[in-house]
C-alpha atoms as a PDB file:
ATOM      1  CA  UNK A   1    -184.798 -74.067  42.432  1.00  0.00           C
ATOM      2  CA  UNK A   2    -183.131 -76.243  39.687  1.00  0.00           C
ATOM      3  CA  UNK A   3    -183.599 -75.101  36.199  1.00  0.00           C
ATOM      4  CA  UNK A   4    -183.981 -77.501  33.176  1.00  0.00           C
ATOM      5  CA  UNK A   5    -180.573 -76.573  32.400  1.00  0.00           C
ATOM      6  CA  UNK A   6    -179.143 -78.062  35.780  1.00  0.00           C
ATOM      7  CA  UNK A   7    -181.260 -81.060  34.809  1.00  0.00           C
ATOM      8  CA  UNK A   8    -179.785 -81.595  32.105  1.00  0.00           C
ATOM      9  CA  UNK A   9    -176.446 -80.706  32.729  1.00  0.00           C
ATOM     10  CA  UNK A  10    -176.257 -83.211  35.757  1.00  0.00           C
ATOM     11  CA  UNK A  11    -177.095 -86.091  33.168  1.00  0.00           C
ATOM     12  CA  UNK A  12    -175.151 -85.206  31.373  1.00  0.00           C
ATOM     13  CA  UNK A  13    -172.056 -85.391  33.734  1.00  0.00           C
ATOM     14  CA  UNK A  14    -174.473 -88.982  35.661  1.00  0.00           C
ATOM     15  CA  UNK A  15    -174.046 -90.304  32.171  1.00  0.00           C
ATOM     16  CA  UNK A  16    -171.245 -89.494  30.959  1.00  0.00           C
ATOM     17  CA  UNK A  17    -172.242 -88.101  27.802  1.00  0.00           C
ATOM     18  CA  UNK A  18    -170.708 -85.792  25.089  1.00  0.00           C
ATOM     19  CA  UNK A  19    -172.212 -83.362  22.988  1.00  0.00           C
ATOM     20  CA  UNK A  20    -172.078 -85.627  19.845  1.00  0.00           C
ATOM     21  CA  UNK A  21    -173.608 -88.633  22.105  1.00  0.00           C
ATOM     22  CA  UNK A  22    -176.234 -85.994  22.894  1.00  0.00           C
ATOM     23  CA  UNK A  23    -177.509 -85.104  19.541  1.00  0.00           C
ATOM     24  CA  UNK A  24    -177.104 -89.575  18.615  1.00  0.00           C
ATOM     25  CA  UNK A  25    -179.889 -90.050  21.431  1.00  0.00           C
ATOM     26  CA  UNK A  26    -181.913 -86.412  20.610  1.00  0.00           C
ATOM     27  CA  UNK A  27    -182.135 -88.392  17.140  1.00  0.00           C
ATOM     28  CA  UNK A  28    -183.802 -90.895  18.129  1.00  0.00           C
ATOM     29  CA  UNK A  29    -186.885 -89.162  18.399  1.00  0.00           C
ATOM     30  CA  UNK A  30    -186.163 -87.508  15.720  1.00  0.00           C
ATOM     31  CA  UNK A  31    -185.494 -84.320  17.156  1.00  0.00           C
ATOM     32  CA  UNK A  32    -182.033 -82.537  15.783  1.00  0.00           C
ATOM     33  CA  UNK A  33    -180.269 -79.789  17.318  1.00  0.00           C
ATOM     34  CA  UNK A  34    -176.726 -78.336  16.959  1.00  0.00           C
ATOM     35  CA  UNK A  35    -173.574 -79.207  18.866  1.00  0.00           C
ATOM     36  CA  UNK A  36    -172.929 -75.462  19.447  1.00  0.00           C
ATOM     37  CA  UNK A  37    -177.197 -75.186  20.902  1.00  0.00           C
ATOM     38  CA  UNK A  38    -176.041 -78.102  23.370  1.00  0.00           C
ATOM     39  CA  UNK A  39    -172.692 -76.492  24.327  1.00  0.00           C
ATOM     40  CA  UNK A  40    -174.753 -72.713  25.020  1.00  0.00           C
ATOM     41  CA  UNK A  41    -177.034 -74.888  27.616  1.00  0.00           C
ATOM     42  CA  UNK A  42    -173.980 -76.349  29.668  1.00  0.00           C
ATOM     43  CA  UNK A  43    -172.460 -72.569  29.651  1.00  0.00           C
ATOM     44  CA  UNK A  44    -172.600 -70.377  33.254  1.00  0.00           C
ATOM     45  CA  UNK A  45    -175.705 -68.587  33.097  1.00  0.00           C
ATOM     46  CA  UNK A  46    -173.657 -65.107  33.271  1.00  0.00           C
ATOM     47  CA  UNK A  47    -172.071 -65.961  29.724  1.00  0.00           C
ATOM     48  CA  UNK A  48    -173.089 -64.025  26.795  1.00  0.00           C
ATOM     49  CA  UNK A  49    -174.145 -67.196  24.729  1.00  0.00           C
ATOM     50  CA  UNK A  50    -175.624 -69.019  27.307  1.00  0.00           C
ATOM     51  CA  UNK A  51    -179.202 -70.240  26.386  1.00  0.00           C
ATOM     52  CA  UNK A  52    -181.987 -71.132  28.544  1.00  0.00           C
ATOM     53  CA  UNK A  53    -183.353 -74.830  27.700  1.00  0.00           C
ATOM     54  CA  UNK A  54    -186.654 -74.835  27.407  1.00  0.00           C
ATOM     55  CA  UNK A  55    -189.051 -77.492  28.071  1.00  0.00           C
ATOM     56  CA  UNK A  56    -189.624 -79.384  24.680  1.00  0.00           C
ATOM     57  CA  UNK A  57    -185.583 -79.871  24.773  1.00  0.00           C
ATOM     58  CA  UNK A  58    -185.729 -81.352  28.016  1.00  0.00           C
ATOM     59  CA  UNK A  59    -188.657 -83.137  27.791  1.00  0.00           C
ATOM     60  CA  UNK A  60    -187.278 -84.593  24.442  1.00  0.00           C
ATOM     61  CA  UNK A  61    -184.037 -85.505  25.384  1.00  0.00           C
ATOM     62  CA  UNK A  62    -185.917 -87.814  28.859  1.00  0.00           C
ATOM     63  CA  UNK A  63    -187.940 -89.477  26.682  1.00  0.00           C
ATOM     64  CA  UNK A  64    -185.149 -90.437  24.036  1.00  0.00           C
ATOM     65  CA  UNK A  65    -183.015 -91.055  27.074  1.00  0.00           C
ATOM     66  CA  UNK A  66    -185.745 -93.507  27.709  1.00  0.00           C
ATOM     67  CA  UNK A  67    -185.512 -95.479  24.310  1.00  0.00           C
ATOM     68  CA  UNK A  68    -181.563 -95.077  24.506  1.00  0.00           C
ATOM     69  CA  UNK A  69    -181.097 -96.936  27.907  1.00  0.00           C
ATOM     70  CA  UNK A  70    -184.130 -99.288  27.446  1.00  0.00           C
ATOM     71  CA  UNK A  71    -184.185 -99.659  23.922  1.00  0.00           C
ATOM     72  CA  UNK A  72    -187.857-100.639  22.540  1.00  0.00           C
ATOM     73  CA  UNK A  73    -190.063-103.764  23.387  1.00  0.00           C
ATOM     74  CA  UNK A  74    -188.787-105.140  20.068  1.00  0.00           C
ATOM     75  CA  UNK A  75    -185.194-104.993  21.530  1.00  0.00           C
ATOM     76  CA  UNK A  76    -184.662-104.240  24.885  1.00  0.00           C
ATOM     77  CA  UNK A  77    -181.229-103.340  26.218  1.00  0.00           C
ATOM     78  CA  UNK A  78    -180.016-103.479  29.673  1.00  0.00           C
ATOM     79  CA  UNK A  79    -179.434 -99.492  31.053  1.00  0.00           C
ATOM     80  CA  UNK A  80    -175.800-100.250  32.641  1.00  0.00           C
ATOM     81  CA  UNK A  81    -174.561-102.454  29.674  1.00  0.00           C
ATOM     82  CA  UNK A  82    -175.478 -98.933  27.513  1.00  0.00           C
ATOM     83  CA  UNK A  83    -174.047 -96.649  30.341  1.00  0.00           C
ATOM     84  CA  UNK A  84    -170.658 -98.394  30.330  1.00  0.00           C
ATOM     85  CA  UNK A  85    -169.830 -98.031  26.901  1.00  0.00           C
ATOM     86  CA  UNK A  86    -170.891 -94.313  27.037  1.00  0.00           C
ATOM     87  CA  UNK A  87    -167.263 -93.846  28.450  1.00  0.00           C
ATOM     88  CA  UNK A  88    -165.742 -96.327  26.358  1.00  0.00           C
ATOM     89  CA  UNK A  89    -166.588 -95.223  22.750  1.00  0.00           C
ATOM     90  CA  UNK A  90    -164.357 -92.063  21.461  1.00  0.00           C
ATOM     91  CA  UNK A  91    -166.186 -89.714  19.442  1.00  0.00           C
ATOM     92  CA  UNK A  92    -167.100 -90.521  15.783  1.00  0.00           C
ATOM     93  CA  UNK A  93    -164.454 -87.996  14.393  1.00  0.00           C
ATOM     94  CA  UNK A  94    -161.279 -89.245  16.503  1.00  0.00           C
ATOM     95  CA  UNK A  95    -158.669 -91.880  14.731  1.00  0.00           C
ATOM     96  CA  UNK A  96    -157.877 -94.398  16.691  1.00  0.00           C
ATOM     97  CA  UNK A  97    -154.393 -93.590  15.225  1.00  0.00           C
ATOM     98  CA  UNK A  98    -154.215 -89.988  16.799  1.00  0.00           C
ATOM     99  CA  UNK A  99    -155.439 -92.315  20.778  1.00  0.00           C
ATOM    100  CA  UNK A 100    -152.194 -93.924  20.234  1.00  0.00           C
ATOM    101  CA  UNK A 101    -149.709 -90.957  19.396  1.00  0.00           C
ATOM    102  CA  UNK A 102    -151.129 -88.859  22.020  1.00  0.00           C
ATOM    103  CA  UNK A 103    -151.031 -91.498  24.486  1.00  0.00           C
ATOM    104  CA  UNK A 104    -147.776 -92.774  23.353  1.00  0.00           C
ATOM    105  CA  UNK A 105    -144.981 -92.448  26.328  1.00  0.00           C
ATOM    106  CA  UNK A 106    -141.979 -90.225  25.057  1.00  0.00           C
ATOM    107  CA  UNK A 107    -138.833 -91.878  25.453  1.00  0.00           C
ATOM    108  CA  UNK A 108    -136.622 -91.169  28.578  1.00  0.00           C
ATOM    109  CA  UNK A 109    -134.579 -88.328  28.650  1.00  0.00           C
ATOM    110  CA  UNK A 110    -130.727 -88.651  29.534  1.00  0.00           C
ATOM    111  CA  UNK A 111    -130.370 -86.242  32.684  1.00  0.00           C
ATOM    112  CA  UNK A 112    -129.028 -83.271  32.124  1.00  0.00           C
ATOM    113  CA  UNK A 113    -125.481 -82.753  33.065  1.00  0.00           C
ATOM    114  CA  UNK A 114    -123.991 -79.300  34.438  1.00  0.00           C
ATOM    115  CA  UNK A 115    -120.552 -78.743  32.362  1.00  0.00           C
ATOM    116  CA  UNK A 116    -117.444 -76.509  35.217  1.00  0.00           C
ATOM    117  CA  UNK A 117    -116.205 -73.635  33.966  1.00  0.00           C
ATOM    118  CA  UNK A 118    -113.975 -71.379  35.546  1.00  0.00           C
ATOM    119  CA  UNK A 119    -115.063 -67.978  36.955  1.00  0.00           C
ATOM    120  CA  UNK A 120    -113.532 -64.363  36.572  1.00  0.00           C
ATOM    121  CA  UNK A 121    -110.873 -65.842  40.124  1.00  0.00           C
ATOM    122  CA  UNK A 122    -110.463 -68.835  38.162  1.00  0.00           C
ATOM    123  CA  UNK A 123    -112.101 -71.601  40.541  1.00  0.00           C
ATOM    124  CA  UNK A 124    -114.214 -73.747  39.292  1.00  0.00           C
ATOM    125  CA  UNK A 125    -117.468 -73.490  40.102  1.00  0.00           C
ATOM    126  CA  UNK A 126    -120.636 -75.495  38.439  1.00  0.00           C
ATOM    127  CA  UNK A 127    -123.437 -73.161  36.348  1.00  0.00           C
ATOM    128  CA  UNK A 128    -126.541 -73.728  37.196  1.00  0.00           C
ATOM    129  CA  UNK A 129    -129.115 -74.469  33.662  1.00  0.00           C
ATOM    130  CA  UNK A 130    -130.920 -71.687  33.076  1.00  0.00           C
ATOM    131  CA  UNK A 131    -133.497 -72.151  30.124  1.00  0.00           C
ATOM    132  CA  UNK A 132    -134.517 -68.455  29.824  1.00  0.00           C
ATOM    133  CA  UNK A 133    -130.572 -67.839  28.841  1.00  0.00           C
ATOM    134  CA  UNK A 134    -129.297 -64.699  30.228  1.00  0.00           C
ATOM    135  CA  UNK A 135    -133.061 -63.033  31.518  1.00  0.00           C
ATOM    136  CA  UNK A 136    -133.490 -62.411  35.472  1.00  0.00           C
ATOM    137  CA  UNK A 137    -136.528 -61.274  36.444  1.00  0.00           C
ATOM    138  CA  UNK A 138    -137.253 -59.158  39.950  1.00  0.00           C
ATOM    139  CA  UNK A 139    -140.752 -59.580  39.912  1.00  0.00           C
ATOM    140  CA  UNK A 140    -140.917 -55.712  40.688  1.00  0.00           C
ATOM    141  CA  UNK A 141    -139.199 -55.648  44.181  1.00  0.00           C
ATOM    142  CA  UNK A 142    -135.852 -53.954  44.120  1.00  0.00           C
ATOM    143  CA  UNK A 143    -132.566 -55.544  44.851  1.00  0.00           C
ATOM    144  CA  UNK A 144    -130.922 -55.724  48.212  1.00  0.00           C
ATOM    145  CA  UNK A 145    -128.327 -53.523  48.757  1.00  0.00           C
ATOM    146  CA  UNK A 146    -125.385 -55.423  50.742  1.00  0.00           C
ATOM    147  CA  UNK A 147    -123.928 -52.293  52.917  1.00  0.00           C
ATOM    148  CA  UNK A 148    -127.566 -50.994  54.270  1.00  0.00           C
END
């Protein structure tokens, strides 16, 4: 049996909606409600904040679903014109200036090239780059012993 917070949570992902796009269209019938009391309904039901939704969330949220994909008879809207932009628009706190530096491509790093150095018999012999410096780890099993 589906609860109302499958329901909701599988509009949620149909939609593509985030919490803050949530609590735009709960607004529109005037009905306001926390980001954190939407995140607690999308939790896993064996998490110590989750929160059961109850029926006069879910039953607002469908009908101001409703007026957001429809709009009113005043202005009507067409539903997949609104539905495509629910993917496009970032949220209301993100600067378009922090899109472009995390998006940003670093530059191209030169390769890195292995310098010879000679061992104890003097041969020359390339090292191989080792970031963790001098560290080996066993991972617990013990070494192989050459003359067993």
């Amino acid at each position: 049996m589906m609860t109302n917070n499958d329901i909701f949570k599988k509009l949620r992902v149909a939609l593509q909606l985030r919490d803050d796009q949530i609590i735009e269209i709960l607004e529109l019938v005037d009905f306001r409600i926390s980001k954190g009391e939407i995140g607690n309904f999308f939790r896993a039901p064996e998490h110590p904040k989750y929160v059961e939704c109850g029926d006069q969330v879910l039953r607002n949220f469908l009908n101001a679903l409703v007026i957001h994909l429809r709009g009113t008879k005043e202005e009507p809207k067409v539903p997949l014109d609104v539905i495509k932009t629910h993917k496009a628009t970032p949220p209301k706190d993100f600067d378009n200036k922090d899109r472009r530096a995390s998006t940003a491509t670093p530059p191209p790093s030169k390769p890195k090239t292995f310098s010879k150095s000679k061992d104890k018999k003097g041969d020359l012999k390339n090292k191989k780059f080792n970031p963790l410096g001098n560290i080996k780890y066993n991972n617990g099993k013990p070494k192989k012993k050459d003359n067993e």
